[in-house]
C-alpha atoms as a PDB file:
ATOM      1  CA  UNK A   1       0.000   0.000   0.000  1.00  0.00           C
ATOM      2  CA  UNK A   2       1.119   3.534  -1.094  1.00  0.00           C
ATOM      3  CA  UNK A   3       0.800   5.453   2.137  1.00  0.00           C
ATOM      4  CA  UNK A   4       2.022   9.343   2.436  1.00  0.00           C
ATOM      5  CA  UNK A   5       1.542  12.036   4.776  1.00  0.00           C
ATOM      6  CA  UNK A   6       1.998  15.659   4.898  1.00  0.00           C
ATOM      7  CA  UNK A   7       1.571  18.067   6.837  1.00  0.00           C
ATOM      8  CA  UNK A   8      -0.802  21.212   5.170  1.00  0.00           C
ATOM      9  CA  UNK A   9      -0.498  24.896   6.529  1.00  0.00           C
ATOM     10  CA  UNK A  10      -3.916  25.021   7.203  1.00  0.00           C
ATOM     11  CA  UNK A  11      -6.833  23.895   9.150  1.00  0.00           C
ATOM     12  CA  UNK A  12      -8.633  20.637   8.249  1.00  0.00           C
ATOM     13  CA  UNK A  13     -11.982  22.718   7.367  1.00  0.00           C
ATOM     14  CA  UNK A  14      -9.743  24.873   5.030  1.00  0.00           C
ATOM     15  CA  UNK A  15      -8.474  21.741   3.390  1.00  0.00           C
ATOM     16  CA  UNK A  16     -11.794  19.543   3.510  1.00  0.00           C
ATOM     17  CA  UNK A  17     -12.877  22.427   1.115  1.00  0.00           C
ATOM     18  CA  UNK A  18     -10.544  22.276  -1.427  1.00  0.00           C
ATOM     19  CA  UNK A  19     -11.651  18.071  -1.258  1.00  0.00           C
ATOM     20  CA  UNK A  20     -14.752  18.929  -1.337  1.00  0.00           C
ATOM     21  CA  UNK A  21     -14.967  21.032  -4.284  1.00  0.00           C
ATOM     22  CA  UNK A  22     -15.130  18.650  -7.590  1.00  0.00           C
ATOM     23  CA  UNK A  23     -14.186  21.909  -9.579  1.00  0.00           C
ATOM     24  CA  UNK A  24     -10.764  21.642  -8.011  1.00  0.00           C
ATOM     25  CA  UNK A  25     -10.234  18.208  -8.761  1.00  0.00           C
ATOM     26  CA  UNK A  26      -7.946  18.566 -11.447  1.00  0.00           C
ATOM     27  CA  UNK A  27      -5.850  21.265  -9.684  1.00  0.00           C
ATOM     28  CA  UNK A  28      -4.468  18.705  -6.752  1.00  0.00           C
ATOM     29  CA  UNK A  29      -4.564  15.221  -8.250  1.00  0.00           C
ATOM     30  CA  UNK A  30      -1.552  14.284 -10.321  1.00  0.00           C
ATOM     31  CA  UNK A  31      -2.907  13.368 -13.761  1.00  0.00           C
ATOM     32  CA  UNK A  32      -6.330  14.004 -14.796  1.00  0.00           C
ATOM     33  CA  UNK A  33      -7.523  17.215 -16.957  1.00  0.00           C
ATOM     34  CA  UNK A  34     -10.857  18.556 -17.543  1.00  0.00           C
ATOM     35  CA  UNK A  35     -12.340  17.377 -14.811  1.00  0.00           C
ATOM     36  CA  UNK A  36     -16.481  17.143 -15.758  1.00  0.00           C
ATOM     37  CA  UNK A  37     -19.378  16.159 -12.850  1.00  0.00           C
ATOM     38  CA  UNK A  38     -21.196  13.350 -14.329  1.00  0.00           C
ATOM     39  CA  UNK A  39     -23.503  11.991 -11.650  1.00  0.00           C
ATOM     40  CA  UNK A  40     -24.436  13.221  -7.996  1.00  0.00           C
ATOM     41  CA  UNK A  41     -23.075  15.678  -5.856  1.00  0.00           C
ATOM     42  CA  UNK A  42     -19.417  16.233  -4.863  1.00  0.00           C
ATOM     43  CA  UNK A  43     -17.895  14.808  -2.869  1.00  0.00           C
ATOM     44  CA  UNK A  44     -21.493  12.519  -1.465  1.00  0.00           C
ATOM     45  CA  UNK A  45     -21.391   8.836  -1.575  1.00  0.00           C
ATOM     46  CA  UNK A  46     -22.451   8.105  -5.392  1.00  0.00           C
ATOM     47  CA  UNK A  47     -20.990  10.850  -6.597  1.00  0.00           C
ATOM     48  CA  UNK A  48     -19.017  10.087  -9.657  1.00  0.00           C
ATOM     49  CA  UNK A  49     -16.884  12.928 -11.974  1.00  0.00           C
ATOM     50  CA  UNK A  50     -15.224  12.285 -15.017  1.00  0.00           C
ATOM     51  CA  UNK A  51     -11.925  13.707 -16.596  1.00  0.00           C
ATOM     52  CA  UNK A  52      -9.222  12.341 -19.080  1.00  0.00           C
ATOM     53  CA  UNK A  53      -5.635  11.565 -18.267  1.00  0.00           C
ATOM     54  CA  UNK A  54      -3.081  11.864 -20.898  1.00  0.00           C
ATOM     55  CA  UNK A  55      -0.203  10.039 -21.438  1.00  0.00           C
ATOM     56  CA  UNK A  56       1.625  11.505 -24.445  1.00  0.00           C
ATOM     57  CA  UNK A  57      -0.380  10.872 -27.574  1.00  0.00           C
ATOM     58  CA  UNK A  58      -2.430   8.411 -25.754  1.00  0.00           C
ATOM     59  CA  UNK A  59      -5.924   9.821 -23.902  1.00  0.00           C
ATOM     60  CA  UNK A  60      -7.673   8.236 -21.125  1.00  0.00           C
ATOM     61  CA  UNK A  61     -11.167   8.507 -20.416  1.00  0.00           C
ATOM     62  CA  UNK A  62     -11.563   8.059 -16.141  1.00  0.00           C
ATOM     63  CA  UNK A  63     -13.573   8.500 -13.494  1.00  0.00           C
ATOM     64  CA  UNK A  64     -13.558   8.390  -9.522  1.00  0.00           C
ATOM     65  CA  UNK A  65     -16.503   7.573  -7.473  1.00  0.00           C
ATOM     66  CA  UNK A  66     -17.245   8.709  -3.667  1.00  0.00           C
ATOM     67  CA  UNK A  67     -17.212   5.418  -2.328  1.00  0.00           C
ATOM     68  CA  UNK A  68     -17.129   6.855   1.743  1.00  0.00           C
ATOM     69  CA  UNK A  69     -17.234  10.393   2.876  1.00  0.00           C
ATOM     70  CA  UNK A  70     -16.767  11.487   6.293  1.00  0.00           C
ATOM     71  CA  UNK A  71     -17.601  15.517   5.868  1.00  0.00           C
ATOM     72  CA  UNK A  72     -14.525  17.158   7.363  1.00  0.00           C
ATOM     73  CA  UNK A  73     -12.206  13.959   7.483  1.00  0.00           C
ATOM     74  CA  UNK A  74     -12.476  11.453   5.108  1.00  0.00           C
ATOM     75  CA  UNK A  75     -13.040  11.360   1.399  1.00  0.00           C
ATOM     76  CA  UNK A  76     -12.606   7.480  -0.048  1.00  0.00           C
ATOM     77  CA  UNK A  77     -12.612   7.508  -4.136  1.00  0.00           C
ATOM     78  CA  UNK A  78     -12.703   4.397  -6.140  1.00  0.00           C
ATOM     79  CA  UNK A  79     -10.629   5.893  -9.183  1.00  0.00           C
ATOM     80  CA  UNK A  80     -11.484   3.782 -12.342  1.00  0.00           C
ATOM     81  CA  UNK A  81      -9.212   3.535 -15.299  1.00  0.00           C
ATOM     82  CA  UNK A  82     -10.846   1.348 -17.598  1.00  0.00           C
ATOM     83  CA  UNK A  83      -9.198  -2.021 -18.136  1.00  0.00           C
ATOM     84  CA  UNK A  84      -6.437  -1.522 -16.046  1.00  0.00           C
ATOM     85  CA  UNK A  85      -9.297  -1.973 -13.597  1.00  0.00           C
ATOM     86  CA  UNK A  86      -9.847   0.341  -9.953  1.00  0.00           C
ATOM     87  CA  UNK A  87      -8.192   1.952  -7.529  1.00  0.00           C
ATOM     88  CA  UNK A  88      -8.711   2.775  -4.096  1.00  0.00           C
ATOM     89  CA  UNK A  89      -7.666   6.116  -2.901  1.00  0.00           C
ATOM     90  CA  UNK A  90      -8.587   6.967   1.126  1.00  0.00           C
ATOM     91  CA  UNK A  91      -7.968  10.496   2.333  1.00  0.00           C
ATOM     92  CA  UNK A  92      -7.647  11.177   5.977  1.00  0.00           C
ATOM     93  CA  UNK A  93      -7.804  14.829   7.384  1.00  0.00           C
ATOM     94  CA  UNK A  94      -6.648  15.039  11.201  1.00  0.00           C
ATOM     95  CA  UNK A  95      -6.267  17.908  13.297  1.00  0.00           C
ATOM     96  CA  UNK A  96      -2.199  18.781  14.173  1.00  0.00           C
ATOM     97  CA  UNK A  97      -2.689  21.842  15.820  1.00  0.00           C
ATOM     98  CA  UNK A  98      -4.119  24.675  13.956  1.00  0.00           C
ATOM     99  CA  UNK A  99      -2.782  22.654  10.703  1.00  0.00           C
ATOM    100  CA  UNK A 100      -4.049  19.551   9.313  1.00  0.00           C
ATOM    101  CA  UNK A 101      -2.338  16.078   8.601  1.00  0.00           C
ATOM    102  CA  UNK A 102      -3.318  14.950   5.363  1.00  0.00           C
ATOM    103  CA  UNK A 103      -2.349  10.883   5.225  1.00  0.00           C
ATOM    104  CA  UNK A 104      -3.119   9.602   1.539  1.00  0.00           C
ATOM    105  CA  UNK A 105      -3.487   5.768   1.013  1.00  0.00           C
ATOM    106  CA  UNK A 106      -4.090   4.004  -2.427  1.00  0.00           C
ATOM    107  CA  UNK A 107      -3.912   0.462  -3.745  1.00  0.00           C
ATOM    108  CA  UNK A 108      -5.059  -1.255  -6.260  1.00  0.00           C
ATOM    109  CA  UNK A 109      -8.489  -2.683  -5.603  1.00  0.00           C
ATOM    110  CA  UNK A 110     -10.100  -4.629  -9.082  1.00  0.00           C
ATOM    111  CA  UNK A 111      -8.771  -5.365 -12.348  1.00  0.00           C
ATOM    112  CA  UNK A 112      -5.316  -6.235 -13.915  1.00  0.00           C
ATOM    113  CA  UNK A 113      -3.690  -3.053 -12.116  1.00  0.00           C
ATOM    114  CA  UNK A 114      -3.463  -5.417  -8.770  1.00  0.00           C
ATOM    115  CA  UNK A 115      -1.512  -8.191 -10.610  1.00  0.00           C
ATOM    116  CA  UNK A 116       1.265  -5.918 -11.921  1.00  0.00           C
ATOM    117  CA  UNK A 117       0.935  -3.861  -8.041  1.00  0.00           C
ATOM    118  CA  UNK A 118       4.883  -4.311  -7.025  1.00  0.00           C
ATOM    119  CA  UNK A 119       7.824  -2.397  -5.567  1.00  0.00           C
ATOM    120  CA  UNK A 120       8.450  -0.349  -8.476  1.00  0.00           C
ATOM    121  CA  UNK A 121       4.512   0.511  -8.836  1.00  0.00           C
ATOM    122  CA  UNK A 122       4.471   1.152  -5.260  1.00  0.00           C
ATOM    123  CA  UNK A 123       7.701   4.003  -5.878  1.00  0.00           C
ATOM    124  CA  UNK A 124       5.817   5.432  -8.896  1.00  0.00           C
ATOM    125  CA  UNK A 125       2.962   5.994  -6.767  1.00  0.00           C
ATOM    126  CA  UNK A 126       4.745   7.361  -3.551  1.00  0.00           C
ATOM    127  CA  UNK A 127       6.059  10.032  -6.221  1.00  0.00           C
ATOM    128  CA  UNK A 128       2.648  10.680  -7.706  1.00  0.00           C
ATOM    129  CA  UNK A 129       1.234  11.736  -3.933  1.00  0.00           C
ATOM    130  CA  UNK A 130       4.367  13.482  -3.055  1.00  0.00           C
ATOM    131  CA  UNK A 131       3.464  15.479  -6.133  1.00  0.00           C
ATOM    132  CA  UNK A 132      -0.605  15.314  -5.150  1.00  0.00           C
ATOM    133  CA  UNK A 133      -0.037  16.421  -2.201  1.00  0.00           C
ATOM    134  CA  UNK A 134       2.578  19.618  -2.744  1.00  0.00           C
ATOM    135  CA  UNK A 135      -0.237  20.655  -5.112  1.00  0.00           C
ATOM    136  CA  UNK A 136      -3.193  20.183  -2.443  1.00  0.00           C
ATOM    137  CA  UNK A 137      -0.664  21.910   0.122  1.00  0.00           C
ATOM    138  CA  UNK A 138      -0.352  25.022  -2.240  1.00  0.00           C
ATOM    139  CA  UNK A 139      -3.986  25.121  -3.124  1.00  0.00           C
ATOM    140  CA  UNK A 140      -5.490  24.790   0.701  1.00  0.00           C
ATOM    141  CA  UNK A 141      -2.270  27.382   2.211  1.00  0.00           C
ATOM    142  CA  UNK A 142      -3.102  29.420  -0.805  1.00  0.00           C
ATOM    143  CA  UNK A 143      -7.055  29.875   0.058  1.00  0.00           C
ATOM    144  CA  UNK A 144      -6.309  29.452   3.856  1.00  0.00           C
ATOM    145  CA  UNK A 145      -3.928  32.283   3.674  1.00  0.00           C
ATOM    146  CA  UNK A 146      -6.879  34.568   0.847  1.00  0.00           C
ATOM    147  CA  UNK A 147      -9.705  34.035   4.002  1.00  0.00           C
ATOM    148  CA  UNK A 148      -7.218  34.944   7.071  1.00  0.00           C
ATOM    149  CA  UNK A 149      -4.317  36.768   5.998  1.00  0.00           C
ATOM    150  CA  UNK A 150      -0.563  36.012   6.007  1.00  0.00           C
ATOM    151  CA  UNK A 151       0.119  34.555   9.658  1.00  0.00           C
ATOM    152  CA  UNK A 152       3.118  36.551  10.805  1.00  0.00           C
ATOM    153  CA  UNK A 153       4.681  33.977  13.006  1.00  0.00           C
ATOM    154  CA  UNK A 154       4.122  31.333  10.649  1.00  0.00           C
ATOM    155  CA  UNK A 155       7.580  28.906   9.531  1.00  0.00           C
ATOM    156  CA  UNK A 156       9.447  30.066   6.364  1.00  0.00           C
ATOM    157  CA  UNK A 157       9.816  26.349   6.073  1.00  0.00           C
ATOM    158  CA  UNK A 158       6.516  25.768   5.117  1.00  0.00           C
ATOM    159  CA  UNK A 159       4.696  22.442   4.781  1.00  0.00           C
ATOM    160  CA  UNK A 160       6.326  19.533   6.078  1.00  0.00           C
ATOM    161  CA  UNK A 161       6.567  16.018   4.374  1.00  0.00           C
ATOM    162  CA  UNK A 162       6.436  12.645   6.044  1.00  0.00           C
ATOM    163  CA  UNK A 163       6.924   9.783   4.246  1.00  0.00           C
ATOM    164  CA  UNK A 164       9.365   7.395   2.093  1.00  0.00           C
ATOM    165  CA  UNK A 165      11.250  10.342  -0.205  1.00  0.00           C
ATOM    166  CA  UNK A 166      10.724  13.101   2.385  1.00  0.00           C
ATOM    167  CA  UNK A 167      12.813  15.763   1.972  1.00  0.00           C
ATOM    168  CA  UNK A 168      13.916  14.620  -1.440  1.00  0.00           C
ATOM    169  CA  UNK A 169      13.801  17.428  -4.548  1.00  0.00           C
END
């Protein structure tokens, strides 16, 4: 299992609505573009959106579903890529102060994707969420920082990694 965690510059309500918001979608995860609602409401159980993921010439038409949502703390998507089968990606918000500690875990959960799951497809994932979550780090800092205001005793050092790779460029 691919777990990461990372510690976000802002509180878990300021990053549960950057999850929350299907519109953002493509802005955090690694991969997907036009990101396009196609059933239900974001991010309820049910809820599915659609978006494409392109790999060089090649195009990819996905989706993820809601599969469990805890408002505030947990958003659990069953990211489907066609006949490479399903993914499971949990997303855990806990309280670290006035920040939030954002712990990602995905693994392959139906299809061919699972028979090919191995060390080397567990490294190319830890780099996709080290790049997943910079981006949702940025994003939820970004809008934390619009509603309150630079924090003038905040670190210079920003958000902090945990994780295989931390601290790695």
């Amino acid at each position: 299992m691919a777990v990461r965690h990372r510690l976000v510059q802002a509180s878990p309500a300021a990053v549960w609505d950057v999850l929350a918001n299907g519109d953002l979608y493509v802005e955090w995860v690694v991969g997907p573009s036009e990101v396009t609602p196609k059933s239900g409401q974001w991010p309820q159980v049910g809820a599915t959106i659609a978006y494409e993921v392109r790999l060089g010439p090649l195009r990819l038409n996905n989706e993820s579903v809601v599969r469990r949502c805890e408002e505030g703390s947990v958003l659990e998507l069953e990211a489907k890529a066609g006949r490479l089968g399903t993914g499971r990606i949990a997303i855990e918000l806990r309280p670290w102060g006035e920040n939030c500690l954002v712990i990602v875990d995905e693994h392959p959960l139906r299809g061919p994707g699972g028979l090919v799951h191995n060390a080397a497809v567990e490294a190319l994932i830890q780099v996709r969420h080290r790049a997943m979550l910079a981006r949702l780090a940025k994003l939820c800092e970004a809008q934390a920082g619009d509603r309150c205001g630079p924090d003038p005793t905040a670190d210079s050092a920003g958000s902090v990694e945990f994780g295989p790779g931390a601290g790695r460029a």
